[in-house]
Structure formats: C-alpha cells, structure tokens
N, C-alpha and C. Protein backbone atom coordinates (compact mmCIF):
# COMPACT_ATOMS: atom_id res chain seq x y z
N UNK A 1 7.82 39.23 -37.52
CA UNK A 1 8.61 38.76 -36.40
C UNK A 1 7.85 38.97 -35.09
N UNK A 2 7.63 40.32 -34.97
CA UNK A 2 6.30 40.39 -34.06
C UNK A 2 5.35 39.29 -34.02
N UNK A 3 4.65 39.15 -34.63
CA UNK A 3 3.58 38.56 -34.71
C UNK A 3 3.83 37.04 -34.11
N UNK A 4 5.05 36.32 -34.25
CA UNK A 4 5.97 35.19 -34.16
C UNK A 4 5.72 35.19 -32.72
N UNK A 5 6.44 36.19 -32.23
CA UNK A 5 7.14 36.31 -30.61
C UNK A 5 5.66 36.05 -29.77
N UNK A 6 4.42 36.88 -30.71
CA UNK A 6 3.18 37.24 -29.78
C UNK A 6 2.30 35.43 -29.53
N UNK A 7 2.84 35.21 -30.96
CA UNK A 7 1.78 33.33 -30.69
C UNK A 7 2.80 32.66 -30.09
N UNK A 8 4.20 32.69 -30.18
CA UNK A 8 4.92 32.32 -28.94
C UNK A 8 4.58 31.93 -27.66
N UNK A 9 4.46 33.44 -27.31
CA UNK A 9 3.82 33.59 -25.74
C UNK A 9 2.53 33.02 -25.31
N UNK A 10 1.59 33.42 -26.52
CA UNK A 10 0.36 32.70 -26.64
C UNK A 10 0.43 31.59 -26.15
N UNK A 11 0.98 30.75 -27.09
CA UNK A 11 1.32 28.73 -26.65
C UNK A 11 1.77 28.58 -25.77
N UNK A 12 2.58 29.32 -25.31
CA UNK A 12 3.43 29.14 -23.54
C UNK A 12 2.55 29.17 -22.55
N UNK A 13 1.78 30.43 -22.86
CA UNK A 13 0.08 30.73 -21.62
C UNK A 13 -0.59 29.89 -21.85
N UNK A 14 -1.00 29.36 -22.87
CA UNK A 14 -2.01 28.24 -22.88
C UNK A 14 -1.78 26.59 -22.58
N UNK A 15 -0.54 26.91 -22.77
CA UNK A 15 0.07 24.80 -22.54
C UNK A 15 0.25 25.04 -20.48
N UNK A 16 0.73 26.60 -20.22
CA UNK A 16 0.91 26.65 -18.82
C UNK A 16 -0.42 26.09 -18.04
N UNK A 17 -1.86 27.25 -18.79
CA UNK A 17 -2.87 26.92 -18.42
C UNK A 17 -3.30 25.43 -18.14
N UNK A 18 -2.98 24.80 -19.32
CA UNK A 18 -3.39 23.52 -19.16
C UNK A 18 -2.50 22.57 -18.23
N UNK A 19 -1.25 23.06 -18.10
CA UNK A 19 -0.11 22.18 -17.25
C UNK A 19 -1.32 22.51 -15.45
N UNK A 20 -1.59 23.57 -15.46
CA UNK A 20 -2.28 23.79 -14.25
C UNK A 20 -3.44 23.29 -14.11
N UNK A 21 -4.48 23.13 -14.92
CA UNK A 21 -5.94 23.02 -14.66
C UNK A 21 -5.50 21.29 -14.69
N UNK A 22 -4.16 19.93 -15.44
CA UNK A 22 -4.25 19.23 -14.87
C UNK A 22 -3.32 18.57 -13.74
N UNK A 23 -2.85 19.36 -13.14
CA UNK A 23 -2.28 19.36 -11.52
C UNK A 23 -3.99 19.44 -10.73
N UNK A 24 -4.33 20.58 -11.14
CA UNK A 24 -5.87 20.60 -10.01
C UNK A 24 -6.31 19.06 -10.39
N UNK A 25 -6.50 18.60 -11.28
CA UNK A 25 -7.35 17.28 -11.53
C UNK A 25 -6.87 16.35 -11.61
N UNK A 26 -5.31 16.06 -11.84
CA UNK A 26 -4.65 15.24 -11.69
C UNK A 26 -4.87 13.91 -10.67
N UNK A 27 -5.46 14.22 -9.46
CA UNK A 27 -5.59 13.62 -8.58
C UNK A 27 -6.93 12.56 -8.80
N UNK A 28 -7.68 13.13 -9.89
CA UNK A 28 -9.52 12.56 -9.84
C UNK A 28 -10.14 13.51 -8.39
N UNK A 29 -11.14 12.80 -8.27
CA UNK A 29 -12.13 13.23 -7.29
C UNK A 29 -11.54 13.25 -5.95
N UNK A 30 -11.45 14.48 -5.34
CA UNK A 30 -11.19 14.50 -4.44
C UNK A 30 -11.67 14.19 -2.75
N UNK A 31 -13.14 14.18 -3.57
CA UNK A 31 -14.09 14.16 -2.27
C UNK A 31 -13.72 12.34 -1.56
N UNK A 32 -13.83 12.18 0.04
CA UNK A 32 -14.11 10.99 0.44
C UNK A 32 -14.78 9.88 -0.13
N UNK A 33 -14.16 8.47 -0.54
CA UNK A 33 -15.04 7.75 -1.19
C UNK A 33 -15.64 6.63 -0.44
N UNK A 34 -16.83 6.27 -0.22
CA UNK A 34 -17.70 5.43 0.72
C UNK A 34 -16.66 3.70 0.23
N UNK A 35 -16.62 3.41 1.42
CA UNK A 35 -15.86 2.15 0.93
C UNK A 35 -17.15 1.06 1.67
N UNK A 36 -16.86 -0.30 1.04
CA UNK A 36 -17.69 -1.61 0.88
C UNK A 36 -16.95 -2.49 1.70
N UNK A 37 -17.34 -2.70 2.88
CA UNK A 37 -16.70 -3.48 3.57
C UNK A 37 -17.76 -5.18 3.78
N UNK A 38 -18.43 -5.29 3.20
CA UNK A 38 -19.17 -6.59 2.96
C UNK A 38 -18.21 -7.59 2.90
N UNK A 39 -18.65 -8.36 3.73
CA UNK A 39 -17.84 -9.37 3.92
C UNK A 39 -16.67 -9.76 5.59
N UNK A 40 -16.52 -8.53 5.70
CA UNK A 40 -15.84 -8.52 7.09
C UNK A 40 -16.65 -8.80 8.03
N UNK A 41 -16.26 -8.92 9.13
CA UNK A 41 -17.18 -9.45 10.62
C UNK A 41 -17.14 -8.02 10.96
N UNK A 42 -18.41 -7.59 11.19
CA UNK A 42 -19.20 -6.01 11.68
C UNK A 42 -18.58 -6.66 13.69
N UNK A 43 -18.19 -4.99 13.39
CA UNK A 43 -17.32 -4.57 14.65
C UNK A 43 -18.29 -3.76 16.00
N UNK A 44 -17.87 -4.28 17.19
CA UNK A 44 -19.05 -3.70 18.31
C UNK A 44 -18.74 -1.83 17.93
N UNK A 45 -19.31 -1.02 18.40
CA UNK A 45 -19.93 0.39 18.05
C UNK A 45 -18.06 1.16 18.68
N UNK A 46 -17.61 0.24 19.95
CA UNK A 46 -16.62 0.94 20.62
C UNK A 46 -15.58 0.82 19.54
N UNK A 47 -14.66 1.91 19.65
CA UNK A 47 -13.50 1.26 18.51
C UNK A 47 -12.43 0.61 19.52
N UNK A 48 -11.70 -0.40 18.50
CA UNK A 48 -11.04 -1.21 19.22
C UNK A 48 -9.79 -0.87 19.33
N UNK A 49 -8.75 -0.97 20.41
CA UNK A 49 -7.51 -0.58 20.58
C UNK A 49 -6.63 -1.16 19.81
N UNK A 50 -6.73 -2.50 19.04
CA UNK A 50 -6.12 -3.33 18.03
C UNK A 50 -6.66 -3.67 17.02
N UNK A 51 -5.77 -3.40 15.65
CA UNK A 51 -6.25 -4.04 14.50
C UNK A 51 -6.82 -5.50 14.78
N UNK A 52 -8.40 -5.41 14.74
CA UNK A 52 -9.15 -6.70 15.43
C UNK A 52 -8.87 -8.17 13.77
N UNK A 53 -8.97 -7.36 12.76
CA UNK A 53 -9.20 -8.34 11.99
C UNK A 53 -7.36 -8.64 11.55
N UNK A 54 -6.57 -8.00 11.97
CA UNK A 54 -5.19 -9.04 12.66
C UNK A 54 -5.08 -10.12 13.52
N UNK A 55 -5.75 -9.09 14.28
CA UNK A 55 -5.74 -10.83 15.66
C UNK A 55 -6.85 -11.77 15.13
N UNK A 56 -7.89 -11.65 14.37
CA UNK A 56 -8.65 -12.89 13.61
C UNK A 56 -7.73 -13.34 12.97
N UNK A 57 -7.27 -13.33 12.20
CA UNK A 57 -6.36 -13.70 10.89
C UNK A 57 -7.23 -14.32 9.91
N UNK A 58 -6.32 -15.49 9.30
CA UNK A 58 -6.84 -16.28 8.62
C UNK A 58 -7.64 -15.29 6.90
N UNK A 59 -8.89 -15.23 6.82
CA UNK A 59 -9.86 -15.30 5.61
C UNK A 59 -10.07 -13.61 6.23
N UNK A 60 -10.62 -13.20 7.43
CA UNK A 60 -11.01 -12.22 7.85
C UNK A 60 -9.54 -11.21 7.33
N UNK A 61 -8.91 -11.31 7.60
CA UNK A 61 -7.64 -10.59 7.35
C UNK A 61 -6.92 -10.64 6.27
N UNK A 62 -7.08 -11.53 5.33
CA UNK A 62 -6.56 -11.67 3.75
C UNK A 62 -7.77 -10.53 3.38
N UNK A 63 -9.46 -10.69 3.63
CA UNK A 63 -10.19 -9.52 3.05
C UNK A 63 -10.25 -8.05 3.77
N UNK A 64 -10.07 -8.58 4.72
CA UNK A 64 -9.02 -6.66 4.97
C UNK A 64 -8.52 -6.18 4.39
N UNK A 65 -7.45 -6.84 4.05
CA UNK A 65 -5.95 -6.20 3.49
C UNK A 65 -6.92 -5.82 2.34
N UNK A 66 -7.64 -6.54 1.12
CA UNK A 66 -7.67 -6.58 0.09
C UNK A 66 -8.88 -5.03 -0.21
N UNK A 67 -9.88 -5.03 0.96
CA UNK A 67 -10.79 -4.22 0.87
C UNK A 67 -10.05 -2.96 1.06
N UNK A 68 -8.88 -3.12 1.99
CA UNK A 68 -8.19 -2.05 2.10
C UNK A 68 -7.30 -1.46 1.29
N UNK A 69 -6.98 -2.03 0.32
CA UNK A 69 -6.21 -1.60 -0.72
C UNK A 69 -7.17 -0.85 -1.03
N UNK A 70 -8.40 -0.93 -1.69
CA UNK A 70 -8.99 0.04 -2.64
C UNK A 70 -9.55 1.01 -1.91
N UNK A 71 -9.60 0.63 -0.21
CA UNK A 71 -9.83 2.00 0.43
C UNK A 71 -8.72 2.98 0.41
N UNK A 72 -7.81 2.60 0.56
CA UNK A 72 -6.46 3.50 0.69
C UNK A 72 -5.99 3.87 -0.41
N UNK A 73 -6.38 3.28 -1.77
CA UNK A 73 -6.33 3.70 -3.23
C UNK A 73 -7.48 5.34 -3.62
N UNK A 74 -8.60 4.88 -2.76
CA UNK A 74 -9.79 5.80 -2.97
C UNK A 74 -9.55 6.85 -2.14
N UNK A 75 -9.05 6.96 -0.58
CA UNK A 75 -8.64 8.13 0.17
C UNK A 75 -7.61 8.54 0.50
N UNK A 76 -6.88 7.94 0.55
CA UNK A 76 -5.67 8.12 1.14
C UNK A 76 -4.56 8.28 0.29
N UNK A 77 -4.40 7.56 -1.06
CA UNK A 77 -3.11 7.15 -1.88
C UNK A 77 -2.88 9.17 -2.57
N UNK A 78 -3.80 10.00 -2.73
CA UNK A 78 -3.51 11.40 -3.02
C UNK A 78 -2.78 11.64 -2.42
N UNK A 79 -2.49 11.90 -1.07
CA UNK A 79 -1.45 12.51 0.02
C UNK A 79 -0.55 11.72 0.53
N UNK A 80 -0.83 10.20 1.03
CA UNK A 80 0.12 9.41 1.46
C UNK A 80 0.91 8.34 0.48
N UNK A 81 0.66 8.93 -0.86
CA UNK A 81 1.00 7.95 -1.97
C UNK A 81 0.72 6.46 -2.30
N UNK A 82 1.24 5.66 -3.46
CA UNK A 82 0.67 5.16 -4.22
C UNK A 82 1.11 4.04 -3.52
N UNK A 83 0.61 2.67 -3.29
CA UNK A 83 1.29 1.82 -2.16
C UNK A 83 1.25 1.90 -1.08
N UNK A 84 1.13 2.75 -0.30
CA UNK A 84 1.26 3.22 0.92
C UNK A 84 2.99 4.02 0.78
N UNK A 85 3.39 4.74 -0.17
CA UNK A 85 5.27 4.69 -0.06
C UNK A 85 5.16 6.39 -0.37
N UNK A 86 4.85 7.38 0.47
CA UNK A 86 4.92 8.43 0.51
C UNK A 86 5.96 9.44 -0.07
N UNK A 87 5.75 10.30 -0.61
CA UNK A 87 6.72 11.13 -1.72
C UNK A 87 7.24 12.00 -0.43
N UNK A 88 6.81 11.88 0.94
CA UNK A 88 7.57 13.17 1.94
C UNK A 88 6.87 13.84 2.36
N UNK A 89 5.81 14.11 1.90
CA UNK A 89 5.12 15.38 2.58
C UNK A 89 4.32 14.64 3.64
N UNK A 90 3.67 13.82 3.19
CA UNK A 90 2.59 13.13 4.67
C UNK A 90 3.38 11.97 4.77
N UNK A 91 3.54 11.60 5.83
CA UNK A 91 3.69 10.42 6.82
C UNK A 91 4.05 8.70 6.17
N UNK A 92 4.85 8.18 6.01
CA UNK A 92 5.16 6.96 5.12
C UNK A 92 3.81 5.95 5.80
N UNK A 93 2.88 5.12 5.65
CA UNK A 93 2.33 4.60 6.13
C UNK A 93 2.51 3.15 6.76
N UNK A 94 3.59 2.69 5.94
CA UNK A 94 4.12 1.59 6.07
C UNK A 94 5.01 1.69 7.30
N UNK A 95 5.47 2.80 7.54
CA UNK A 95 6.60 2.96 8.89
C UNK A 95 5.88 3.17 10.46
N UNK A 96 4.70 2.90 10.23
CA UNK A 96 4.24 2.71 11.47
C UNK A 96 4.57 1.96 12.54
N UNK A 97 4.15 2.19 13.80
CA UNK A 97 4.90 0.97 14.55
C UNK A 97 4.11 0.04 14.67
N UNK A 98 4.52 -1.09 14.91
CA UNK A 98 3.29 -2.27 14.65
C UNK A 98 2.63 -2.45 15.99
N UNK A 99 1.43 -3.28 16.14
CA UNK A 99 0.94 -3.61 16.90
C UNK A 99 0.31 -2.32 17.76
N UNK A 100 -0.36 -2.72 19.02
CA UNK A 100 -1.15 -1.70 19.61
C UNK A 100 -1.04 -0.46 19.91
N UNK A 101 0.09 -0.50 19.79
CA UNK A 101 0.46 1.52 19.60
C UNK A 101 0.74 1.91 18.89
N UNK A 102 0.73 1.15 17.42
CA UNK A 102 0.79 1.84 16.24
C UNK A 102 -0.53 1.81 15.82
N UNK A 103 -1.23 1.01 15.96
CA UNK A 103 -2.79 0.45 16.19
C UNK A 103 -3.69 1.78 16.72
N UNK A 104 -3.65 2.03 17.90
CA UNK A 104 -3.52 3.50 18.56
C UNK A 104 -3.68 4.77 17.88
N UNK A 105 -2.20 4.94 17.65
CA UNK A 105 -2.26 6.37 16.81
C UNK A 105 -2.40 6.71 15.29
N UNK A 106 -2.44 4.95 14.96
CA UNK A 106 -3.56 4.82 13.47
C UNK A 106 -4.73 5.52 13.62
N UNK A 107 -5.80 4.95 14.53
CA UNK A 107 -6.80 5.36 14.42
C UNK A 107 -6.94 6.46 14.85
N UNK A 108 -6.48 7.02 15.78
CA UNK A 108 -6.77 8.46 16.43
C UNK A 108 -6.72 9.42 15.08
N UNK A 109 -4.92 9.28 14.43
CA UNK A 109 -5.18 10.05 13.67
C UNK A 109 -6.22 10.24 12.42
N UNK A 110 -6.61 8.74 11.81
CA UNK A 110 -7.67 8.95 11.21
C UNK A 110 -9.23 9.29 11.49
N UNK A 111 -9.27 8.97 12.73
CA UNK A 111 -10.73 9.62 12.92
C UNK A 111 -10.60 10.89 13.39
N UNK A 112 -9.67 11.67 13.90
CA UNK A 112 -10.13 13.06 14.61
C UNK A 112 -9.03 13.82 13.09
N UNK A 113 -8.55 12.93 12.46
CA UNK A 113 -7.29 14.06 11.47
C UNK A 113 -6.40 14.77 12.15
N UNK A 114 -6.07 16.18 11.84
CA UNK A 114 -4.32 16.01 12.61
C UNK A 114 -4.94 18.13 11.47
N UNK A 115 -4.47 18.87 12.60
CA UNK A 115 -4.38 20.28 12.26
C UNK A 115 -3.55 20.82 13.07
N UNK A 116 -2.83 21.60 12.55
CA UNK A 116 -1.79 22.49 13.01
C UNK A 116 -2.01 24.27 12.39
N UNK A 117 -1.62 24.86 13.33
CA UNK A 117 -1.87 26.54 13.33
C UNK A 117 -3.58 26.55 12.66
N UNK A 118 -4.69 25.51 13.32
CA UNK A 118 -5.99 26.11 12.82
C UNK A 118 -6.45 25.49 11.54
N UNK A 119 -5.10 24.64 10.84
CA UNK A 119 -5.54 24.10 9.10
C UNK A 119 -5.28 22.59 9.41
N UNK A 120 -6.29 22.40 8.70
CA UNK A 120 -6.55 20.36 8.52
C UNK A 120 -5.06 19.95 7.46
N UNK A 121 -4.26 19.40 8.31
CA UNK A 121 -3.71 19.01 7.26
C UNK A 121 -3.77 17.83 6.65
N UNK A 122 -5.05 17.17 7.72
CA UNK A 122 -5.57 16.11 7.57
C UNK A 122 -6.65 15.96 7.91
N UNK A 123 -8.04 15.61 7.13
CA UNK A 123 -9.05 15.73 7.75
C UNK A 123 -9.60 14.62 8.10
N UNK A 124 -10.67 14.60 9.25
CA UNK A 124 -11.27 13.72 10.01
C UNK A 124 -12.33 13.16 9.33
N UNK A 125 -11.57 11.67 9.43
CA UNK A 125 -12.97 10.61 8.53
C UNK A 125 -13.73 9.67 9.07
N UNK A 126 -14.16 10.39 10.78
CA UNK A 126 -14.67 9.47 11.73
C UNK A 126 -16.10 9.90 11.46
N UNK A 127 -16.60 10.47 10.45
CA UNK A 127 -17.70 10.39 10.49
C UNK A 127 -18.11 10.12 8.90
N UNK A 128 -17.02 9.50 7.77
CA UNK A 128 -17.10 8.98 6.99
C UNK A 128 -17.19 7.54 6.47
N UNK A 129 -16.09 7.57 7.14
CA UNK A 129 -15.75 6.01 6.87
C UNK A 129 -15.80 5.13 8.37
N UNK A 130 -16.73 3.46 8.41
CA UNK A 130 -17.01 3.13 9.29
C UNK A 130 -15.72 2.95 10.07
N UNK A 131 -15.37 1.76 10.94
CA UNK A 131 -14.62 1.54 11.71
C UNK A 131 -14.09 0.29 10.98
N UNK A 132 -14.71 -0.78 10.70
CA UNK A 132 -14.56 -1.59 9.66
C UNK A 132 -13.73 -1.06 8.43
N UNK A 133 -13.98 -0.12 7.26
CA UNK A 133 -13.18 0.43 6.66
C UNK A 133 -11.70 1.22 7.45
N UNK A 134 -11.41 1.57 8.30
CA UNK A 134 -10.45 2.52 8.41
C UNK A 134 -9.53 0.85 9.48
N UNK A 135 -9.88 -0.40 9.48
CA UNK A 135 -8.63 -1.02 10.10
C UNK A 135 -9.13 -1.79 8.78
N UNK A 136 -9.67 -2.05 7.77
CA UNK A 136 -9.10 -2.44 6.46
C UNK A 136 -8.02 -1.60 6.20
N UNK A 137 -8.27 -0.30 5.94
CA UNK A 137 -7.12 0.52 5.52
C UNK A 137 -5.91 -0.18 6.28
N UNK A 138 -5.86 -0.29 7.43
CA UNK A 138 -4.56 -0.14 8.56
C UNK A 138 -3.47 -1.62 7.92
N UNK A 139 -5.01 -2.41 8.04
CA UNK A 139 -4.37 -3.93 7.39
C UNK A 139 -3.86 -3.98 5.88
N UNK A 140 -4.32 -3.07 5.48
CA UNK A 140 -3.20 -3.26 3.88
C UNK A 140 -2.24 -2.33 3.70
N UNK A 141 -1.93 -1.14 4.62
CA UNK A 141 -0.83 -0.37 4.63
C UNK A 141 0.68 -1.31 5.33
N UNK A 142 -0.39 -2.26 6.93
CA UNK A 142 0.74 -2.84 7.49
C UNK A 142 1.67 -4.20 6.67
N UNK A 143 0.75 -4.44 5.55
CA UNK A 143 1.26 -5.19 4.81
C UNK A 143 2.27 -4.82 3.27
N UNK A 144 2.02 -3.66 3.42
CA UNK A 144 3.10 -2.91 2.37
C UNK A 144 4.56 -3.00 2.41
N UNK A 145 5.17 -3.74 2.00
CA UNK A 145 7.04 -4.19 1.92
C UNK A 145 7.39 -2.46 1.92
N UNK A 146 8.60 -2.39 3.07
CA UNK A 146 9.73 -1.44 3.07
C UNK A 146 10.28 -1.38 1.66
C-alpha cells in the first residue's frame, strides 16, 4: 500500500514537472523575431506621426496588414494575444483609438516599451524592428473586428 501511495506522488511530481517546463515553452521562442518587410515603400529615417501606409492605401496597405499579421503573430501575439484579442493582462490592440493619436501612442509605446516601478512590462523594439515593420504591425491590429 505504501509503495502505491509513494508512485502516486511520484506521477503527480512528474506530470506537475512537465505541466511546468510546458507553460515555460508553451509560448515557442521568445526572443524578438526580425520581420521582412520587402515589398513596402521604405519610409524617410523620421518616424511618422501617421500610419503612412493607411493614408497610401490601396496595394501598399493590403501588404501591411498582411506583413503585419505575421509580425504581430511573431512578437506580439505572446502577451497581447492571438488576433490582436487580448486575454486582460496587456492592452486589447484592436481598442485603440484610430487615427493620429492612436497612431501616436502606438508607436511611442512600441519603440521606447512601457515600465513601471523599474520592470519592462514591455520592452522596447525601437532598436529591433524597423519602422516599416512596427506600422505593418499597427495596420493589421487596426484591422482586427471587435
């Protein structure tokens, strides 16, 4: 009976172990992933106060959105969820405000990130990802249905 109770516990510690080691990995790779923005119209060095490849529209802005899906799949969808449709903890992405002041504090927050009491609770990807990638991102979050 002993012996019962002891591989019991055993299987409980070891399925726990494993319930944990895949929460850590659950996510894949965590590190920043270089996104491919080929194809977009390369942006002057200043960043721009408006999603520029909005006000292009047309072809420029259908491959936004689209480049931006797999950017926001590759960095962003861990914390701000799958779609852009956030589980609560970070920021819904889709509920932004539109146009130049949501435009605005899009980018700010993605290039400088966002820390409180000293901890990143978001880190800064202005020296990751170009400028081109991060208003792809903007353009396929703003296109995400409520």
């Amino acid at each position: 009976m002993r012996t019962v109770k002891l591989l019991s516990i055993a299987i409980l510690a070891g399925a726990f172990q494993l319930g944990v080691v895949s929460m850590v990995f659950g996510h894949g790779d965590v590190q920043p992933q270089a996104v491919d923005t080929e194809g977009l119209e390369k942006l002057p060095e200043e960043i721009a106060p408006e999603n520029p490849y909005r006000l292009m529209g047309g072809e420029q802005y259908t491959l936004a959105i689209e480049i931006g899906a797999s950017a926001y799949n590759s960095n962003c969808a861990r914390c701000h969820g799958l779609e852009a449709i956030s589980g609560g903890i970070s920021p819904d992405l889709r509920m932004l405000e539109e146009g130049q002041f949501g435009d605005e504090w899009f980018m700010e927050r993605v290039r400088k990130g966002y820390s409180q009491n000293g901890t990143y609770k978001m880190p800064p990807f202005q020296e990751i990802l170009s400028q081109e990638a991060m208003w792809a991102i903007r353009s396929y979050t703003e296109n995400q249905p409520l």
